[in-house]
N, C-alpha and C. Protein backbone atom coordinates (compact mmCIF):
# COMPACT_ATOMS: atom_id res chain seq x y z
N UNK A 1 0.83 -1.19 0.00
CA UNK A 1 0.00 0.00 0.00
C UNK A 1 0.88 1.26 0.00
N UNK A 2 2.17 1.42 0.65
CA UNK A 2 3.00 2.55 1.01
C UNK A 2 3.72 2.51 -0.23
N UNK A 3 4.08 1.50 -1.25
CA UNK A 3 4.49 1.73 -2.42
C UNK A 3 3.40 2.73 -3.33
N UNK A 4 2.51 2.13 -3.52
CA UNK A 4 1.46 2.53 -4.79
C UNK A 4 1.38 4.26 -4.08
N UNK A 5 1.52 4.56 -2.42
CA UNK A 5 1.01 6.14 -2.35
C UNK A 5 2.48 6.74 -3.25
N UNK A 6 3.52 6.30 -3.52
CA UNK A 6 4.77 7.10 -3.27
C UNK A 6 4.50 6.73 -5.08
N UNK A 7 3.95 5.64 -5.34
CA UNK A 7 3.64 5.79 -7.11
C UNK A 7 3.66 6.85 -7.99
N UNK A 8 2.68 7.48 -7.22
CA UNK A 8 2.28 9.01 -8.00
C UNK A 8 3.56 10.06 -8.02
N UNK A 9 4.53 9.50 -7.36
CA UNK A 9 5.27 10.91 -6.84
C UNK A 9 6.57 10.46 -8.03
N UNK A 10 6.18 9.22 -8.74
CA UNK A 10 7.92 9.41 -9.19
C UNK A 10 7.35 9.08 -10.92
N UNK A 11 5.40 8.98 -11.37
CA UNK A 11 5.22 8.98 -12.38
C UNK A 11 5.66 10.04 -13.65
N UNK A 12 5.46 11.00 -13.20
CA UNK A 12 5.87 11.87 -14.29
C UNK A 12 7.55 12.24 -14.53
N UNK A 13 8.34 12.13 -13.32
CA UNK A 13 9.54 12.44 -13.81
C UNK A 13 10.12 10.60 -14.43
N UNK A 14 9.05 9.77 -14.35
CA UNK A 14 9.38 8.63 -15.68
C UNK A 14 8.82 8.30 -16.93
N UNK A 15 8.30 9.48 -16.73
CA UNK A 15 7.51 9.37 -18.21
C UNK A 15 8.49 10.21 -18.41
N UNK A 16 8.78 11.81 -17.93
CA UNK A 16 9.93 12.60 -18.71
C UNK A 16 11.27 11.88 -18.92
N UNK A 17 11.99 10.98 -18.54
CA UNK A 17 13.07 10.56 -18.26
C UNK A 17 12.86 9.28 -19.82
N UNK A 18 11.54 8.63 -19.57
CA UNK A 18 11.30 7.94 -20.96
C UNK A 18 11.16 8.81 -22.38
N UNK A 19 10.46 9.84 -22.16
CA UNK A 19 11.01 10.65 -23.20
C UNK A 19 11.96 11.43 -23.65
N UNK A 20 12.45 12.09 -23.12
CA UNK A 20 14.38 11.86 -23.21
C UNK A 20 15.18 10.93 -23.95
N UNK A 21 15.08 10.03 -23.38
CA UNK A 21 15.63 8.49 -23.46
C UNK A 21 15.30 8.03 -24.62
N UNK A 22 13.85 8.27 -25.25
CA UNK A 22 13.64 7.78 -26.41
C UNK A 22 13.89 8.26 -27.12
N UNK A 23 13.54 9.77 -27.51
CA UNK A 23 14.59 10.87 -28.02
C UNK A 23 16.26 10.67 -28.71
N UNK A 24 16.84 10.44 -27.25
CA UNK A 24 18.40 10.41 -27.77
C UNK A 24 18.18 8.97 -28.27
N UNK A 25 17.84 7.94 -28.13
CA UNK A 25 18.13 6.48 -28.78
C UNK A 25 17.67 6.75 -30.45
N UNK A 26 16.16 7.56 -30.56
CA UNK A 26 15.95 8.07 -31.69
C UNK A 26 16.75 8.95 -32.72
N UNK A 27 17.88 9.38 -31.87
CA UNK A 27 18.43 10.47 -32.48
C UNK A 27 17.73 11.58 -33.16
N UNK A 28 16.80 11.99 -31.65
CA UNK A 28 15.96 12.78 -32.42
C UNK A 28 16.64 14.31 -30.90
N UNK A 29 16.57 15.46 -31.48
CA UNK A 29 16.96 16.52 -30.95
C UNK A 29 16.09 16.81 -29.94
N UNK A 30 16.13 16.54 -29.19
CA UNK A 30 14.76 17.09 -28.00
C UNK A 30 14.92 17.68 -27.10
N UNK A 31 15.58 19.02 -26.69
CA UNK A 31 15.58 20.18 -26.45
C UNK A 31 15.09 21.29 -28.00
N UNK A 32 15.61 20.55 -28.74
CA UNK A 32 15.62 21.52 -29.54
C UNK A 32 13.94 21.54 -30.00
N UNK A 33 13.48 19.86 -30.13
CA UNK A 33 12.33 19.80 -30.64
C UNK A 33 11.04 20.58 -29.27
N UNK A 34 11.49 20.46 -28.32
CA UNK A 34 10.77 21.21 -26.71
C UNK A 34 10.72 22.71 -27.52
N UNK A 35 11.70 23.09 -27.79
CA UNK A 35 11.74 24.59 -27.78
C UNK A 35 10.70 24.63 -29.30
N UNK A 36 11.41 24.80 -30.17
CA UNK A 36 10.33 24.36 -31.25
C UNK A 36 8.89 24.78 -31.32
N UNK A 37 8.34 23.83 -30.14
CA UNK A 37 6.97 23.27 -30.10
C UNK A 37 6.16 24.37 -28.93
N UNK A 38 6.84 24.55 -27.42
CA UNK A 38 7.01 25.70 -27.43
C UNK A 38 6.58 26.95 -27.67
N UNK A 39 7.57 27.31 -28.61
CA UNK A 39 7.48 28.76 -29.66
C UNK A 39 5.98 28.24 -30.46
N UNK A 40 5.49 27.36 -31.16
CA UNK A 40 4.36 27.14 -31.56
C UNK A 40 3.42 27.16 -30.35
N UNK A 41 3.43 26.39 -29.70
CA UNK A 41 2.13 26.88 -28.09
C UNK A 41 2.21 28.02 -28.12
N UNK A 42 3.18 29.21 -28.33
CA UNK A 42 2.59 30.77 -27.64
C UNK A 42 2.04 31.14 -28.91
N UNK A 43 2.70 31.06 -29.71
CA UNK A 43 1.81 31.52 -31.50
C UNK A 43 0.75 30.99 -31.27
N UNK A 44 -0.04 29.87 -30.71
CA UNK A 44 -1.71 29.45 -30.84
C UNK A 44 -2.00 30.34 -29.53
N UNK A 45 -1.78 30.68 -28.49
CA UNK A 45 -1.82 31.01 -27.49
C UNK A 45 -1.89 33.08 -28.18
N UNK A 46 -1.15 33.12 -28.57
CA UNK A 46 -1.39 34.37 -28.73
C UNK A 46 -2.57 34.69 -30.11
N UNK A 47 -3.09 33.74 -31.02
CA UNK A 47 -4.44 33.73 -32.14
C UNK A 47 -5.32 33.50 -31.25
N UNK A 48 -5.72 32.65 -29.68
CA UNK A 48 -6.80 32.48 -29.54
C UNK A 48 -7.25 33.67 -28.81
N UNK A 49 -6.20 34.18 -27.86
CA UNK A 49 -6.63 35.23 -27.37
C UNK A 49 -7.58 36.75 -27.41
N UNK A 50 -7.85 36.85 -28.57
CA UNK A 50 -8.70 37.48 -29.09
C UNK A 50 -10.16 36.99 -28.66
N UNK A 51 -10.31 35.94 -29.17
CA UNK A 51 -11.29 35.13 -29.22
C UNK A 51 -11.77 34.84 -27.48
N UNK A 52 -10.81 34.50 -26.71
CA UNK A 52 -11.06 34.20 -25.39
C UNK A 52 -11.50 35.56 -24.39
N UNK A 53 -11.16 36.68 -25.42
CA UNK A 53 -11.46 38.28 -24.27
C UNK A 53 -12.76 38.07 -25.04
N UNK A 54 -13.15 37.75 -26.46
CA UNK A 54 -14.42 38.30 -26.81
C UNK A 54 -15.29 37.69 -26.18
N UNK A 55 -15.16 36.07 -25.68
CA UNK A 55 -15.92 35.51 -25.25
C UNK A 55 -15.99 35.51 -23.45
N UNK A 56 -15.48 36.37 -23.17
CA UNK A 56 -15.54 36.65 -21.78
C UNK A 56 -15.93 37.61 -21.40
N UNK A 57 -15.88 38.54 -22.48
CA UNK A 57 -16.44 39.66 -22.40
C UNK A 57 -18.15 39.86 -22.68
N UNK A 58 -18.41 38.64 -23.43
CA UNK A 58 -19.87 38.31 -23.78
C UNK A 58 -20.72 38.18 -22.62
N UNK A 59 -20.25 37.35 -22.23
CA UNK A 59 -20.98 36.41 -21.02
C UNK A 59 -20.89 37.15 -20.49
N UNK A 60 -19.83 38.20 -19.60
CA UNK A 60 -19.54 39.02 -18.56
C UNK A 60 -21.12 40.25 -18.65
N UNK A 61 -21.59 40.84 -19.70
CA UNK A 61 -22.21 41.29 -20.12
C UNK A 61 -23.48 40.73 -20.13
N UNK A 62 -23.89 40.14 -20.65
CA UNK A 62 -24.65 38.86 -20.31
C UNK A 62 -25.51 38.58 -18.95
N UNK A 63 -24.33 38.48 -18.58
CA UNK A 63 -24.38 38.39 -16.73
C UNK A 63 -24.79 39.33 -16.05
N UNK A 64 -23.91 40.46 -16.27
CA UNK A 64 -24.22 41.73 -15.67
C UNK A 64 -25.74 42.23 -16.28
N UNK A 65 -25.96 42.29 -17.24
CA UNK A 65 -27.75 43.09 -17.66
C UNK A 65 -28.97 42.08 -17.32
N UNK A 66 -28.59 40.96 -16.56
CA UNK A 66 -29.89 40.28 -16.70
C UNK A 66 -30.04 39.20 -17.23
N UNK A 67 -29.66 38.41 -18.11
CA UNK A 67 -30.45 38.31 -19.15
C UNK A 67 -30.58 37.15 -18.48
N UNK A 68 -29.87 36.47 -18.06
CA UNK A 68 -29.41 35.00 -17.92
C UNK A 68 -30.64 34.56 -16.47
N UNK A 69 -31.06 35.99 -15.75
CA UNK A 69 -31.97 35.42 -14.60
C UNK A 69 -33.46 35.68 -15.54
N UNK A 70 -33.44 36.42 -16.65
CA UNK A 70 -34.61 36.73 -17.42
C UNK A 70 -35.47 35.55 -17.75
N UNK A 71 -33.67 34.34 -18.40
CA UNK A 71 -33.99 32.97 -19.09
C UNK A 71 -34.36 32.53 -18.74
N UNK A 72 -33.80 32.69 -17.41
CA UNK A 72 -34.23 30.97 -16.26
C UNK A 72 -35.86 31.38 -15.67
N UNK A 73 -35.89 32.36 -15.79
CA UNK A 73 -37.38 32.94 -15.41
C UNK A 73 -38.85 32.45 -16.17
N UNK A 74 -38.23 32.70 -17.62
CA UNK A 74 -38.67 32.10 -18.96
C UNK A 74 -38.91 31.03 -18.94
N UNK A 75 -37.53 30.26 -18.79
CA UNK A 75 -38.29 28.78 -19.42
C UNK A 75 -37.96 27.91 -17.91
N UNK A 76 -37.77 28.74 -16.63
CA UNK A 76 -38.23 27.65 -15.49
C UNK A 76 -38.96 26.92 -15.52
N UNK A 77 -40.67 27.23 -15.52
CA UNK A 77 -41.43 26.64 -15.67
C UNK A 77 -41.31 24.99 -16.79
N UNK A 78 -41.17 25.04 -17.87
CA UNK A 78 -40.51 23.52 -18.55
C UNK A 78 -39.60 23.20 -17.73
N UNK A 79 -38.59 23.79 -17.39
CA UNK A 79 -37.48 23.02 -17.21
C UNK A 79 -37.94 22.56 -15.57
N UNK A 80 -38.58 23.18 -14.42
CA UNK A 80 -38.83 22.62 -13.62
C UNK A 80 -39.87 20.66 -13.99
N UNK A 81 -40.73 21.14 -14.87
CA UNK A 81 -41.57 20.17 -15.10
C UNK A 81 -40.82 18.70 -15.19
N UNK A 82 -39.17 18.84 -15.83
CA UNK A 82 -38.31 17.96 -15.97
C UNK A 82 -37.23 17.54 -14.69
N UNK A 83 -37.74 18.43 -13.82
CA UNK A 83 -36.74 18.30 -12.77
C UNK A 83 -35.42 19.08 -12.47
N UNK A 84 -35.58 20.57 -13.54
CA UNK A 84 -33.91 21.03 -13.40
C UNK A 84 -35.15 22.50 -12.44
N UNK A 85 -34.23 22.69 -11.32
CA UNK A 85 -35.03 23.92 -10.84
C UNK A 85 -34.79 25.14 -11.68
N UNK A 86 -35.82 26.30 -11.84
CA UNK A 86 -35.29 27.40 -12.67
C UNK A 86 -34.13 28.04 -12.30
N UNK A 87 -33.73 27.80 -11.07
CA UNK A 87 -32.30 28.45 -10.63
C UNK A 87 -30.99 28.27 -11.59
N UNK A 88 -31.46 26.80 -11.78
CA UNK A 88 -30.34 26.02 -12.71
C UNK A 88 -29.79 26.67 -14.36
N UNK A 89 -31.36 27.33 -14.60
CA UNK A 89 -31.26 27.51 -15.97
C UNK A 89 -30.35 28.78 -16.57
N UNK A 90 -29.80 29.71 -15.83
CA UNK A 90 -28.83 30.56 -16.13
C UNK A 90 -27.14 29.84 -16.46
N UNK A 91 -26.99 28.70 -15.25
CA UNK A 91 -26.02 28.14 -15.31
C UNK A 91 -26.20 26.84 -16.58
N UNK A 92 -26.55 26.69 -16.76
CA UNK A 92 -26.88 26.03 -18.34
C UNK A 92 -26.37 26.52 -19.26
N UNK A 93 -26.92 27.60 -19.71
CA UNK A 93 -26.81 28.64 -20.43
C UNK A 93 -25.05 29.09 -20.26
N UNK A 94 -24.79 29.56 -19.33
CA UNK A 94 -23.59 29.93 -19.46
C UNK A 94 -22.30 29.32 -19.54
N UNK A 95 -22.67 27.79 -19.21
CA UNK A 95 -21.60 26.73 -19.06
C UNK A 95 -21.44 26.22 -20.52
N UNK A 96 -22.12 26.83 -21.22
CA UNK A 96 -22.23 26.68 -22.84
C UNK A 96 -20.83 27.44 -23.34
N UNK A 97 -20.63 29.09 -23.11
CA UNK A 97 -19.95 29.82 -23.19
C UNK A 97 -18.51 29.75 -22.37
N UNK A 98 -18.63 29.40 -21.04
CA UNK A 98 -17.57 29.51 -20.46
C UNK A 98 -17.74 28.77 -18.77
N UNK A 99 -16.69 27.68 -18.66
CA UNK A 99 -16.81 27.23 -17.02
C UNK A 99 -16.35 28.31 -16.31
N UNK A 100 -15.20 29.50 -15.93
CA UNK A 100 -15.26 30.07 -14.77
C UNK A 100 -16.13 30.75 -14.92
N UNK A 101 -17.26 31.17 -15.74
CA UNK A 101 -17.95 32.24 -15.06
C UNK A 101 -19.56 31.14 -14.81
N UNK A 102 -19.51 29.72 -14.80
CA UNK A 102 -20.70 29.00 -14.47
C UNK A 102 -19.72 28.74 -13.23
N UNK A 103 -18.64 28.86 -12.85
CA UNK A 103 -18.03 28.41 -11.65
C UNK A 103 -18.85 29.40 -10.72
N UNK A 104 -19.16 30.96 -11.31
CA UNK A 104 -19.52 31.91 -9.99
C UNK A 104 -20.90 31.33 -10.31
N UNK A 105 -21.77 30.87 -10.54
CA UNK A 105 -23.09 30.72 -11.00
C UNK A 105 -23.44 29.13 -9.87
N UNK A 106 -22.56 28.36 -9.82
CA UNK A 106 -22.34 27.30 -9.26
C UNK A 106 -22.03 27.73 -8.05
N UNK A 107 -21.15 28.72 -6.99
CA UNK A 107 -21.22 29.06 -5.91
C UNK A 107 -22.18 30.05 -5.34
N UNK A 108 -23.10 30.68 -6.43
CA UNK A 108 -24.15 31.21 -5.97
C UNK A 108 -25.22 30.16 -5.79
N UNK A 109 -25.30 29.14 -6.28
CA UNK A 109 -26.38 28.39 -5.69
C UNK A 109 -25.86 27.62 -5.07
N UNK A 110 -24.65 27.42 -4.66
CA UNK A 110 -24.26 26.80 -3.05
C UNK A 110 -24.63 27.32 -1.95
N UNK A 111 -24.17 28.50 -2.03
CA UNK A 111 -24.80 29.92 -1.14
C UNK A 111 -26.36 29.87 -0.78
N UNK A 112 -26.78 29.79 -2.24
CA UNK A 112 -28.84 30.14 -1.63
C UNK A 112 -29.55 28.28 -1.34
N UNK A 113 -29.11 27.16 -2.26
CA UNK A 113 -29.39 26.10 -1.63
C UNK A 113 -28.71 25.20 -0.94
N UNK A 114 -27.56 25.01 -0.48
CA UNK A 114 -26.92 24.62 -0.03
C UNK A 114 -26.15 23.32 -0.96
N UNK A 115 -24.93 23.14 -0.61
CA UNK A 115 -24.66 21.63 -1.89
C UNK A 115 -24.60 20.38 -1.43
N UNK A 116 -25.59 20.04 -0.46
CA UNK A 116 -26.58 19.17 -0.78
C UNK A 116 -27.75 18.74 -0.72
N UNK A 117 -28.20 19.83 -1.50
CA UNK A 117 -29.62 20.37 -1.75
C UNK A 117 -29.68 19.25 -3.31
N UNK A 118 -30.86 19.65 -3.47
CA UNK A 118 -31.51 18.61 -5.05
C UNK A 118 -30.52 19.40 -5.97
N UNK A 119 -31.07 21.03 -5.87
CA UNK A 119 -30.21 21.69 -6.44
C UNK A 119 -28.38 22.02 -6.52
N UNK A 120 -28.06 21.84 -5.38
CA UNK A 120 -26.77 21.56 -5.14
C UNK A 120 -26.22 20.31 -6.14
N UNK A 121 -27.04 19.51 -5.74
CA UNK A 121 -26.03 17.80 -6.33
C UNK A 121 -26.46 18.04 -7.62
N UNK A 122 -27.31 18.45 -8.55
CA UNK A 122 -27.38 18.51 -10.10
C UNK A 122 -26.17 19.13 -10.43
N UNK A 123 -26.39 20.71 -9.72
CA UNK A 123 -25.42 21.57 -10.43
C UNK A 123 -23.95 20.86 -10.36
N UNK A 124 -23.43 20.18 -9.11
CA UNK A 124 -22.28 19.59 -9.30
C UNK A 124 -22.05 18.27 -10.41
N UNK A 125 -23.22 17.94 -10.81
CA UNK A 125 -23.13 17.19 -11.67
C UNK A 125 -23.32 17.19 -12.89
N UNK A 126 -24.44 18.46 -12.99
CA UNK A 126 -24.38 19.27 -14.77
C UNK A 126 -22.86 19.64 -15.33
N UNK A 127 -22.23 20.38 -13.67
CA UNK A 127 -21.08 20.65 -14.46
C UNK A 127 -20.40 19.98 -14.67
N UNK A 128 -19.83 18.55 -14.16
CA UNK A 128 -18.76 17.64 -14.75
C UNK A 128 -19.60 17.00 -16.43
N UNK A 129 -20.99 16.88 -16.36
CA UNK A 129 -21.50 16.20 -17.70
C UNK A 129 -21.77 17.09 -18.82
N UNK A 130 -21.57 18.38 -18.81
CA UNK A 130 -21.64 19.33 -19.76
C UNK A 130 -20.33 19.54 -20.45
N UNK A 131 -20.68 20.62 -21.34
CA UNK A 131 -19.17 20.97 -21.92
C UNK A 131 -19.18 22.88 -22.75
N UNK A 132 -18.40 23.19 -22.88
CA UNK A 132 -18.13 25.01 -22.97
C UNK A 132 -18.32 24.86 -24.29
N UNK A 133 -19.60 24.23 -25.17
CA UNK A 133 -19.32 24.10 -26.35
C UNK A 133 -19.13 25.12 -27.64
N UNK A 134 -19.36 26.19 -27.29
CA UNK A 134 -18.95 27.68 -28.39
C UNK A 134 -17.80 27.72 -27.67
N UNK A 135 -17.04 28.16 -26.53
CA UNK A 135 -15.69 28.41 -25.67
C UNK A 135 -15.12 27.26 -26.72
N UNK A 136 -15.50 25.60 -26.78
CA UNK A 136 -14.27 24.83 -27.68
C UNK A 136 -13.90 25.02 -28.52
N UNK A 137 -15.55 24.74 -29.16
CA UNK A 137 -15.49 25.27 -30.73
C UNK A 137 -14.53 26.55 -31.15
N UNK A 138 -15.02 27.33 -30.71
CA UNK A 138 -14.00 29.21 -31.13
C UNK A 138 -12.48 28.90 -31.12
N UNK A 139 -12.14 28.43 -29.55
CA UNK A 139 -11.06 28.45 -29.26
C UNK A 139 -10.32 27.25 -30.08
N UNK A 140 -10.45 25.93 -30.17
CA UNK A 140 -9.96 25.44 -30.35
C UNK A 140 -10.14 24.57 -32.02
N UNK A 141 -11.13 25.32 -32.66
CA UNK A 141 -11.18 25.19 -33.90
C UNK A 141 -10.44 26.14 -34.73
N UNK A 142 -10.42 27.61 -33.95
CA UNK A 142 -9.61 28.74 -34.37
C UNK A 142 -8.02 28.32 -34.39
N UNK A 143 -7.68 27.56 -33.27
CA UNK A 143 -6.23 27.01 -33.57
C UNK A 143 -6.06 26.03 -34.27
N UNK A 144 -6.71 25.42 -34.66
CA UNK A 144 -6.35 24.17 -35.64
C UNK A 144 -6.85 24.31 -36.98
N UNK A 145 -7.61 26.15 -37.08
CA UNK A 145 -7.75 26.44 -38.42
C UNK A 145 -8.93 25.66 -39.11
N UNK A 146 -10.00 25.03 -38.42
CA UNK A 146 -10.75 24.44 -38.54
C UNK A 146 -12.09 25.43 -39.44
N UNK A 147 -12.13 24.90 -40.65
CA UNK A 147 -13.35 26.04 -41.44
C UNK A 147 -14.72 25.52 -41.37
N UNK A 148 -14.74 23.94 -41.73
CA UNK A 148 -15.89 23.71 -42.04
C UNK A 148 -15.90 22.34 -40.85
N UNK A 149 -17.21 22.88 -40.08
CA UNK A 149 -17.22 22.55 -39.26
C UNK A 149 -18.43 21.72 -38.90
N UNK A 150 -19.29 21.90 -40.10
CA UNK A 150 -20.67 20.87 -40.79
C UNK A 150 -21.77 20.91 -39.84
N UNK A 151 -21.63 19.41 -38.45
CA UNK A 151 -22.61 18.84 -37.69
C UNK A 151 -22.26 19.10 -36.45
N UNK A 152 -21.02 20.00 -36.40
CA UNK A 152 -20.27 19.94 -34.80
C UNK A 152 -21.23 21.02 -33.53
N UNK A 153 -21.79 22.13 -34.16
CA UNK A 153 -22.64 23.05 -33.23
C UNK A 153 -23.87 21.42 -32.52
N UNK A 154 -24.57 20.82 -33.72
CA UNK A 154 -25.78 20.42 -33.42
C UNK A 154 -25.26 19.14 -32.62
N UNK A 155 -24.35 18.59 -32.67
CA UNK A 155 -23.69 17.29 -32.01
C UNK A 155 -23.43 17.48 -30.70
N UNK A 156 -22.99 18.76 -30.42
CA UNK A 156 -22.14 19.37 -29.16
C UNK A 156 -23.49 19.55 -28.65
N UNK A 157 -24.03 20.40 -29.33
CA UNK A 157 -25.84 20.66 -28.27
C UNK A 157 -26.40 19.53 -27.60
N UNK A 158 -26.45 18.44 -28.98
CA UNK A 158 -27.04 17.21 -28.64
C UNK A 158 -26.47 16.70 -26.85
N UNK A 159 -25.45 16.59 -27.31
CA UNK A 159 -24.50 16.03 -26.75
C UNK A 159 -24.36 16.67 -25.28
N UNK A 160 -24.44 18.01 -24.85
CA UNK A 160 -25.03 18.64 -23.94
C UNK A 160 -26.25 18.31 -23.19
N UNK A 161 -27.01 18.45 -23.98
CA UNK A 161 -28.37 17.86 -23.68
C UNK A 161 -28.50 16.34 -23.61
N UNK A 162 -27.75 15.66 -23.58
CA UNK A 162 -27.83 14.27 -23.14
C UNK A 162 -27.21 13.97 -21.77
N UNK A 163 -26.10 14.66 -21.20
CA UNK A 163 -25.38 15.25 -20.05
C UNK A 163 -26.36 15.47 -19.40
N UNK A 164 -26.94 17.17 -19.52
CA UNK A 164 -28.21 17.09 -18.94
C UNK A 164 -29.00 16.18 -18.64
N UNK A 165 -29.87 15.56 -19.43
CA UNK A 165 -30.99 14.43 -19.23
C UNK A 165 -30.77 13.30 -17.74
N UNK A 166 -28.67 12.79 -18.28
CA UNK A 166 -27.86 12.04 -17.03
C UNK A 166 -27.97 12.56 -16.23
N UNK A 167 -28.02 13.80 -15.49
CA UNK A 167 -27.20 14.75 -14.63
C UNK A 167 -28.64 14.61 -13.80
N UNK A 168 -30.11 15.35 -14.46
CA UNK A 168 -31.10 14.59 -13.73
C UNK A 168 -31.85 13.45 -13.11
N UNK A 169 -31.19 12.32 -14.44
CA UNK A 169 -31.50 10.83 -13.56
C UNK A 169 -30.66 10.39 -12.32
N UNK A 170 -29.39 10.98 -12.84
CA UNK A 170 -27.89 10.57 -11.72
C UNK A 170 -28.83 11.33 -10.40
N UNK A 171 -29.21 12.52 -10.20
CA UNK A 171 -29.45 13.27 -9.07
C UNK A 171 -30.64 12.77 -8.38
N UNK A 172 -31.76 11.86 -9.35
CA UNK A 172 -32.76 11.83 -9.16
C UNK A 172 -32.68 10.10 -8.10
N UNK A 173 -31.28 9.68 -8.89
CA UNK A 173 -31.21 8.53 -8.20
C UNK A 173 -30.75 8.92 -6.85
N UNK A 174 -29.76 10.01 -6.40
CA UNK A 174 -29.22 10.34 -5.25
C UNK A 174 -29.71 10.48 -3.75
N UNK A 175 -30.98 11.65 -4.14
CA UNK A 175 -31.58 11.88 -3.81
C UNK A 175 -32.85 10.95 -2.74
């Protein structure tokens, strides 16, 4: 048992030490290829950035005028009928766009229901079964130069909304 805790502590400097190792047996340059690759991470790092203020700046906005307690106001009513309380439905919505700002959305309803409330255990569980799907898409289609992008909005929704659907049975079983 006192082996496997001390496991974790020497995994990664043997995975680095295996890559190294395979490297020089490869005769392949690997400092040089580190640096390299690197200098490419800040070049994608510096194209998405644009993209990551616009989309933070959205939501931030968003957030601040309303809109998002307007929604949940709106379509509470359905979405209670299914079991998500209307509280939930702002953080839906925004976990679409971006997790830290459903992170403050997620400690405000720790705050008003407590987390382990009905509402509490969904939201902790919407958020691991959801996904930032415009935040991926933008960001990470913009770096890989991605144009045509066909079925990916309606797949990701889908695909959201099936999270969801789990996130209520998972809670419903908890409960």
């Amino acid at each position: 048992m006192n082996a496997l805790a001390h496991l974790s502590d020497i995994v990664i400097p043997i995975l680095i030490f295996f890559i190294v190792g395979y490297g020089f047996v490869s005769r392949v340059k690997v400092y040089e290829t580190f640096l390299k690759g690197a200098k490419d991470g800040l070049k994608i790092v510096v194209d998405i950035v644009p993209t990551l203020i616009g989309l933070l700046v959205a939501v931030g906005m968003l957030r601040a005028s309303g809109f998002f307690e307007m929604l949940g106001t709106l379509l509470g009513p359905a979405a209670a009928a299914v079991g998500l309380p209307a509280q939930l439905m702002p953080l839906l919505v925004v976990k679409l766009f971006s997790s830290s700002a459903a992170t403050g959305l997620v400690l405000d309803i720790f705050r008003t229901s407590g987390p382990d409330s009905y509402a509490g255990m969904l939201t902790s569980i919407l958020m691991s079964c959801t996904e930032t799907v415009f935040y991926t898409m933008s960001v990470y289609f913009l770096a890989a130069k991605v144009t045509k992008t066909r079925f990916t909005l309606t797949g990701a929704l889908l695909a959201t909304l099936a999270g969801t659907v789990a996130s209520v049975v998972l809670t419903g079983w908890m409960v």
